[in-house]
N, C-alpha and C. Protein backbone atom coordinates (compact mmCIF):
# COMPACT_ATOMS: atom_id res chain seq x y z
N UNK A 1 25.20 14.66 7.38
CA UNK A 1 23.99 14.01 6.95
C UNK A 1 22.82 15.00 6.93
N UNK A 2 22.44 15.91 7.92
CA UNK A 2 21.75 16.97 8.28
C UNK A 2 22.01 17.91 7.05
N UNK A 3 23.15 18.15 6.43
CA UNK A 3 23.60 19.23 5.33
C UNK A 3 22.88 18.26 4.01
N UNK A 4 23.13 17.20 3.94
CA UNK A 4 22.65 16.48 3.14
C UNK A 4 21.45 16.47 2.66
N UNK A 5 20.47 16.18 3.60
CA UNK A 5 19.14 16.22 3.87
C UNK A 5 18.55 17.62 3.51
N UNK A 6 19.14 18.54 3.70
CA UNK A 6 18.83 19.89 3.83
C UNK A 6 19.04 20.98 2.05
N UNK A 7 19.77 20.10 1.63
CA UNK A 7 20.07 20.10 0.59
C UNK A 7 19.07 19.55 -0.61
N UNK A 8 18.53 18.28 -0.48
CA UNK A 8 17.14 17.66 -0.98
C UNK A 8 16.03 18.10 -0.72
N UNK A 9 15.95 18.33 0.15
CA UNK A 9 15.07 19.12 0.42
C UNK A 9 14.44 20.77 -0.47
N UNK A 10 15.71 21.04 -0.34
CA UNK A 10 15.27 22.54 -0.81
C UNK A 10 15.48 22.40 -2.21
N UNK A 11 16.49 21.37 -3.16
CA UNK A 11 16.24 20.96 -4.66
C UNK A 11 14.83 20.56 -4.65
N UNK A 12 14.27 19.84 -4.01
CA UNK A 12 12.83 19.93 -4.20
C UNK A 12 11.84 20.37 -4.53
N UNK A 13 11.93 21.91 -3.14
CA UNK A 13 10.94 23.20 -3.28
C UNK A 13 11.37 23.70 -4.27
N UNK A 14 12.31 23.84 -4.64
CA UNK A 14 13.24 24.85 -6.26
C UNK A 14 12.37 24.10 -7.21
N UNK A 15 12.14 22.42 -7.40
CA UNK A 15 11.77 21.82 -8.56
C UNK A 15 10.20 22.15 -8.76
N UNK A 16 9.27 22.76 -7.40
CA UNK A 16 7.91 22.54 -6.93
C UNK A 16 8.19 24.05 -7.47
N UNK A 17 8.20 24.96 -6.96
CA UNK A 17 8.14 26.31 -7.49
C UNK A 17 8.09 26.79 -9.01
N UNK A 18 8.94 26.08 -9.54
CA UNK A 18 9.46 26.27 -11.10
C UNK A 18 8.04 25.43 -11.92
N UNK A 19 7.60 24.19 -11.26
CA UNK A 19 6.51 23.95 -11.91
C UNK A 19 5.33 25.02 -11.88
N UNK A 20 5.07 25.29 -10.45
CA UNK A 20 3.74 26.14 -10.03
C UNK A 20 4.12 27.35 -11.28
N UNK A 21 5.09 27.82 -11.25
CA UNK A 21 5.27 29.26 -11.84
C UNK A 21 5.07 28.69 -13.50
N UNK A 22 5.17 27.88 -14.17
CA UNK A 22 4.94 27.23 -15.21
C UNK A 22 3.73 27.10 -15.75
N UNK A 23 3.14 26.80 -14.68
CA UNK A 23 1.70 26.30 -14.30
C UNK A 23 0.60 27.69 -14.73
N UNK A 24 1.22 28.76 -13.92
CA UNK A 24 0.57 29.90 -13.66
C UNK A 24 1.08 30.69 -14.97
N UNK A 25 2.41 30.35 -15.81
CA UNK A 25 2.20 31.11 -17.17
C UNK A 25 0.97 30.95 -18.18
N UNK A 26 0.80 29.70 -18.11
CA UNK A 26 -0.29 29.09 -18.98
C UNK A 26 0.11 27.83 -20.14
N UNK A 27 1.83 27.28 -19.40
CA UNK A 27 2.17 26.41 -20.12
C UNK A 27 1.51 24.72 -19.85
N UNK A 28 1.37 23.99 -20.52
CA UNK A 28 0.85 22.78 -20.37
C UNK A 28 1.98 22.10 -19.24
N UNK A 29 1.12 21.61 -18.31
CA UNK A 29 2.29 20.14 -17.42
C UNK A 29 2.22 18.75 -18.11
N UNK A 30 2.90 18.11 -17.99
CA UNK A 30 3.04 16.76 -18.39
C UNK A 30 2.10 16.10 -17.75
N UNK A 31 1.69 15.01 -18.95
CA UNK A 31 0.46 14.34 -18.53
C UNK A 31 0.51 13.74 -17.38
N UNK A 32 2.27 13.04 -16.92
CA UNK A 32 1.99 12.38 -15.68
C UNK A 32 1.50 13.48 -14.31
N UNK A 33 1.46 14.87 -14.36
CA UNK A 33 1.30 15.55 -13.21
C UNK A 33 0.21 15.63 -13.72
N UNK A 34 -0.69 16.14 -14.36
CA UNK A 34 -2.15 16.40 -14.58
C UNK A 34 -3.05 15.14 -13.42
N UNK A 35 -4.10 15.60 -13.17
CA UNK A 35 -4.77 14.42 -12.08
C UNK A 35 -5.36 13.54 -13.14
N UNK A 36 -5.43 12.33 -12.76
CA UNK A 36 -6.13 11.24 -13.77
C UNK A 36 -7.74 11.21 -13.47
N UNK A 37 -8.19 10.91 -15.37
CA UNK A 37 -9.51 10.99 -15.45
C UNK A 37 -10.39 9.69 -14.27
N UNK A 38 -11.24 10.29 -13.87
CA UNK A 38 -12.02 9.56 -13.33
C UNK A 38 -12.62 8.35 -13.64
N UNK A 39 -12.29 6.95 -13.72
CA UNK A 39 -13.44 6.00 -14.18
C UNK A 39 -14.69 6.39 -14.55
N UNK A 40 -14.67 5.17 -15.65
CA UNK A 40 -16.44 5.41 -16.20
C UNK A 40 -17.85 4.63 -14.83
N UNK A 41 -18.42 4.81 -15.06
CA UNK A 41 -19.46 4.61 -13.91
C UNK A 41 -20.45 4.04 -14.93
N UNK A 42 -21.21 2.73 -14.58
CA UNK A 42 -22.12 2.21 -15.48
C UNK A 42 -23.12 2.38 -14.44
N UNK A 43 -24.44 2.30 -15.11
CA UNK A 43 -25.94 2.96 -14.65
C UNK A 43 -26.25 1.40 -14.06
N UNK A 44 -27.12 1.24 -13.41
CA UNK A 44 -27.56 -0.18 -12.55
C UNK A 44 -28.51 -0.05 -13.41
N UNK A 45 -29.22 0.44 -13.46
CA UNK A 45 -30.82 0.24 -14.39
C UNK A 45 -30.95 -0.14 -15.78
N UNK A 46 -29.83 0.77 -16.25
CA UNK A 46 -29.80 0.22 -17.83
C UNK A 46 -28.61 -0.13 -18.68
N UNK A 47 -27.45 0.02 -17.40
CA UNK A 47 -26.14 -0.15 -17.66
C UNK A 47 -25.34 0.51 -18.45
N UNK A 48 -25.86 1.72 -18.86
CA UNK A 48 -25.04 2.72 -19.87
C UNK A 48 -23.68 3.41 -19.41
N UNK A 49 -23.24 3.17 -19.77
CA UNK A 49 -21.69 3.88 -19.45
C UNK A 49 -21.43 5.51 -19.63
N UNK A 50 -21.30 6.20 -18.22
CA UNK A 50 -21.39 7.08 -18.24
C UNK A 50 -19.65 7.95 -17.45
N UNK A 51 -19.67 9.23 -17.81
CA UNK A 51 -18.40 9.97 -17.16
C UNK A 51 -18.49 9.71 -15.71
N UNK A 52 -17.16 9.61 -15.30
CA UNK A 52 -16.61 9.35 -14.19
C UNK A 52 -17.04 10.20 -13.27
N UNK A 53 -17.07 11.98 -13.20
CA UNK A 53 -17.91 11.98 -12.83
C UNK A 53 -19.43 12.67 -12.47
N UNK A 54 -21.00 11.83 -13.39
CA UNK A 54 -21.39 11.83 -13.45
C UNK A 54 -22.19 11.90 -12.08
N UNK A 55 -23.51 11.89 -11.87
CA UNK A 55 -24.70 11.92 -11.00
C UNK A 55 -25.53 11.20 -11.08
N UNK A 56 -26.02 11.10 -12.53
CA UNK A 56 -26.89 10.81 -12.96
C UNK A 56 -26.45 10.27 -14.42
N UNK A 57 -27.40 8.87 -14.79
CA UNK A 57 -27.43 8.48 -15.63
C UNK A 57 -28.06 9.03 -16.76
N UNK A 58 -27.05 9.43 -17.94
CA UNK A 58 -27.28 9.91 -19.21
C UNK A 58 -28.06 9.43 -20.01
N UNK A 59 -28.66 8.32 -20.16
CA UNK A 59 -29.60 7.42 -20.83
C UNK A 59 -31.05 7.55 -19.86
N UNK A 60 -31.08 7.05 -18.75
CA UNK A 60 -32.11 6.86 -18.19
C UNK A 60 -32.39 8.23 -17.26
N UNK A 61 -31.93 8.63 -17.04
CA UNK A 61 -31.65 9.63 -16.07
C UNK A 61 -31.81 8.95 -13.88
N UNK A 62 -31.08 7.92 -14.15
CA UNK A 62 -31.09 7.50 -12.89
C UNK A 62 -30.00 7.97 -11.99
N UNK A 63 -30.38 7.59 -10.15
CA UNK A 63 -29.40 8.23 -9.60
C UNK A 63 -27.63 7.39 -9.90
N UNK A 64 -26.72 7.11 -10.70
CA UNK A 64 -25.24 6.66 -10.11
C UNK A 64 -25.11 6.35 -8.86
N UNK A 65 -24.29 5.23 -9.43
CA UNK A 65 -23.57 4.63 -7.38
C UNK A 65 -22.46 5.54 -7.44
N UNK A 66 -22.16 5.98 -6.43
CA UNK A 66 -20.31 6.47 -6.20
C UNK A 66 -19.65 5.46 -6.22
N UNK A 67 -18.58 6.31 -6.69
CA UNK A 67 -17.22 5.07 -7.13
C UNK A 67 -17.20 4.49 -5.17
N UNK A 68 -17.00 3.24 -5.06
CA UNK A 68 -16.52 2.22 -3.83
C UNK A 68 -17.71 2.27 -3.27
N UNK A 69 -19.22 2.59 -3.43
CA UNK A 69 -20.58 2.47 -2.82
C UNK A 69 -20.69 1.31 -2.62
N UNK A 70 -21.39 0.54 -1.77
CA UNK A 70 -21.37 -0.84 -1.71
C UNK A 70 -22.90 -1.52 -0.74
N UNK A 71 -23.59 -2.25 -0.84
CA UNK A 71 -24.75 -2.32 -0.42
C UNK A 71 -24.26 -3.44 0.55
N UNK A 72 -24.95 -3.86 1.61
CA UNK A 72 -25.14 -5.16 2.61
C UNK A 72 -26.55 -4.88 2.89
N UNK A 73 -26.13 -6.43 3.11
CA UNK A 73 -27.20 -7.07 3.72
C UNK A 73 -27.69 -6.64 4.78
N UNK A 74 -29.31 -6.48 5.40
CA UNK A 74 -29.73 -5.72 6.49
C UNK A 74 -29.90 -7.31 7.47
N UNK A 75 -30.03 -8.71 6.97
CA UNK A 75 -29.77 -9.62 7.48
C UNK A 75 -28.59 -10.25 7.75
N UNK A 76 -27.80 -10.34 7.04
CA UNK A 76 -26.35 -10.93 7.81
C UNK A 76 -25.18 -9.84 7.38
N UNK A 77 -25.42 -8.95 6.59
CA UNK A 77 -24.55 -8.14 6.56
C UNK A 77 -23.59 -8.05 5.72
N UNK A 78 -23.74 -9.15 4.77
CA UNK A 78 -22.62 -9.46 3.49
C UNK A 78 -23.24 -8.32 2.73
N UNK A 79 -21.78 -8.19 1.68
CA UNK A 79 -22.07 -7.38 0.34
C UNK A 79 -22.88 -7.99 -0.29
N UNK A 80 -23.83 -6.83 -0.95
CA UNK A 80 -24.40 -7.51 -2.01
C UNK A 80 -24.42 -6.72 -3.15
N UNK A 81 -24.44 -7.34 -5.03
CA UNK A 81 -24.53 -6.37 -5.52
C UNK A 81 -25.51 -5.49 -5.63
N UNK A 82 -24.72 -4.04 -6.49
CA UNK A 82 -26.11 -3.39 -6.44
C UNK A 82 -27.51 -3.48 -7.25
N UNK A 83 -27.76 -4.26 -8.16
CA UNK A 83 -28.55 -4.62 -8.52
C UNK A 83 -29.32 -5.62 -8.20
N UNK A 84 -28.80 -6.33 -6.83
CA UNK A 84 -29.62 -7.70 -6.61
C UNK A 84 -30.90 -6.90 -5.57
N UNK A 85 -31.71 -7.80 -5.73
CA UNK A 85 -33.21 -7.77 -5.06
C UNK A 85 -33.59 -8.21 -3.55
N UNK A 86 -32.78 -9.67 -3.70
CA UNK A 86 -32.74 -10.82 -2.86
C UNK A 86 -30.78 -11.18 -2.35
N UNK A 87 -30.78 -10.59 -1.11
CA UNK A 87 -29.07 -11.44 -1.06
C UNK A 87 -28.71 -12.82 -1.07
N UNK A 88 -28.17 -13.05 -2.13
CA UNK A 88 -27.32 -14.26 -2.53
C UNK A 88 -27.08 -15.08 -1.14
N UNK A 89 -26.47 -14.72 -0.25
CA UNK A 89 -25.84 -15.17 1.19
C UNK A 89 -27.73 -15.88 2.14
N UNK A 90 -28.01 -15.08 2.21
CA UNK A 90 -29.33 -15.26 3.23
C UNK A 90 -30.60 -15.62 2.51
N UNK A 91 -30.73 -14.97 1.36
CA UNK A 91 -32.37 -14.63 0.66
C UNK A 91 -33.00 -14.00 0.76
N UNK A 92 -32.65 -12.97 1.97
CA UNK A 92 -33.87 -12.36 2.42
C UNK A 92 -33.57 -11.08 1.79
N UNK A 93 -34.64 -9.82 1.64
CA UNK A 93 -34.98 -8.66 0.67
C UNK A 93 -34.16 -7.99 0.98
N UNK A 94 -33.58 -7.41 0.03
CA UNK A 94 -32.81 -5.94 0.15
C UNK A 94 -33.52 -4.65 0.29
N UNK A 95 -33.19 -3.91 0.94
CA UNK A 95 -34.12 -2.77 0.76
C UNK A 95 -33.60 -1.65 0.12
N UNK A 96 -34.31 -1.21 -0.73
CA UNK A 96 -33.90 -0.21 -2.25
C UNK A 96 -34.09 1.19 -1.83
């Protein structure tokens, strides 16, 4: 089982090597190994749809949320979105 194991293993590194060295000729990898594009990111202010990843909004020039940013409440602590003023849950002000 140990010979077994030992065996997968190193077909592995053989399969990992042969890419890297592929890699480093200057041949293209297949799209599934390439890293995937980043989501688009929409602007809170004016909602323009911008590159994944962006900083700053291309239209307005505002700051972007990061992808999974998430606001709460400073009163009970629920999410709120990022564009609200007032949390939905409590009422009371968000602070911007």
């Amino acid at each position: 089982m140990v010979d077994e194991l030992f065996e997968v293993f190193e077909d592995l590194f053989e399969r990992r090597k042969k890419k890297r060295d592929r890699a480093g000729k200057g041949e293209k990898l297949p799209a599934e190994v390439r890293a995937p594009a980043a989501p688009p990111v929409f602007c809170i202010g004016c909602g323009a749809r911008n590159e994944g990843g962006a900083r700053f909004c291309m239209e307005c020039g505002e700051l972007l949320p990061s992808p999974g940013e998430e606001m709460r409440c400073l009163g009970c602590n629920s999410v709120v979105p990022l564009k609200a003023r007032f949390c939905p849950r409590c009422g009371s002000k968000v602070a911007v």
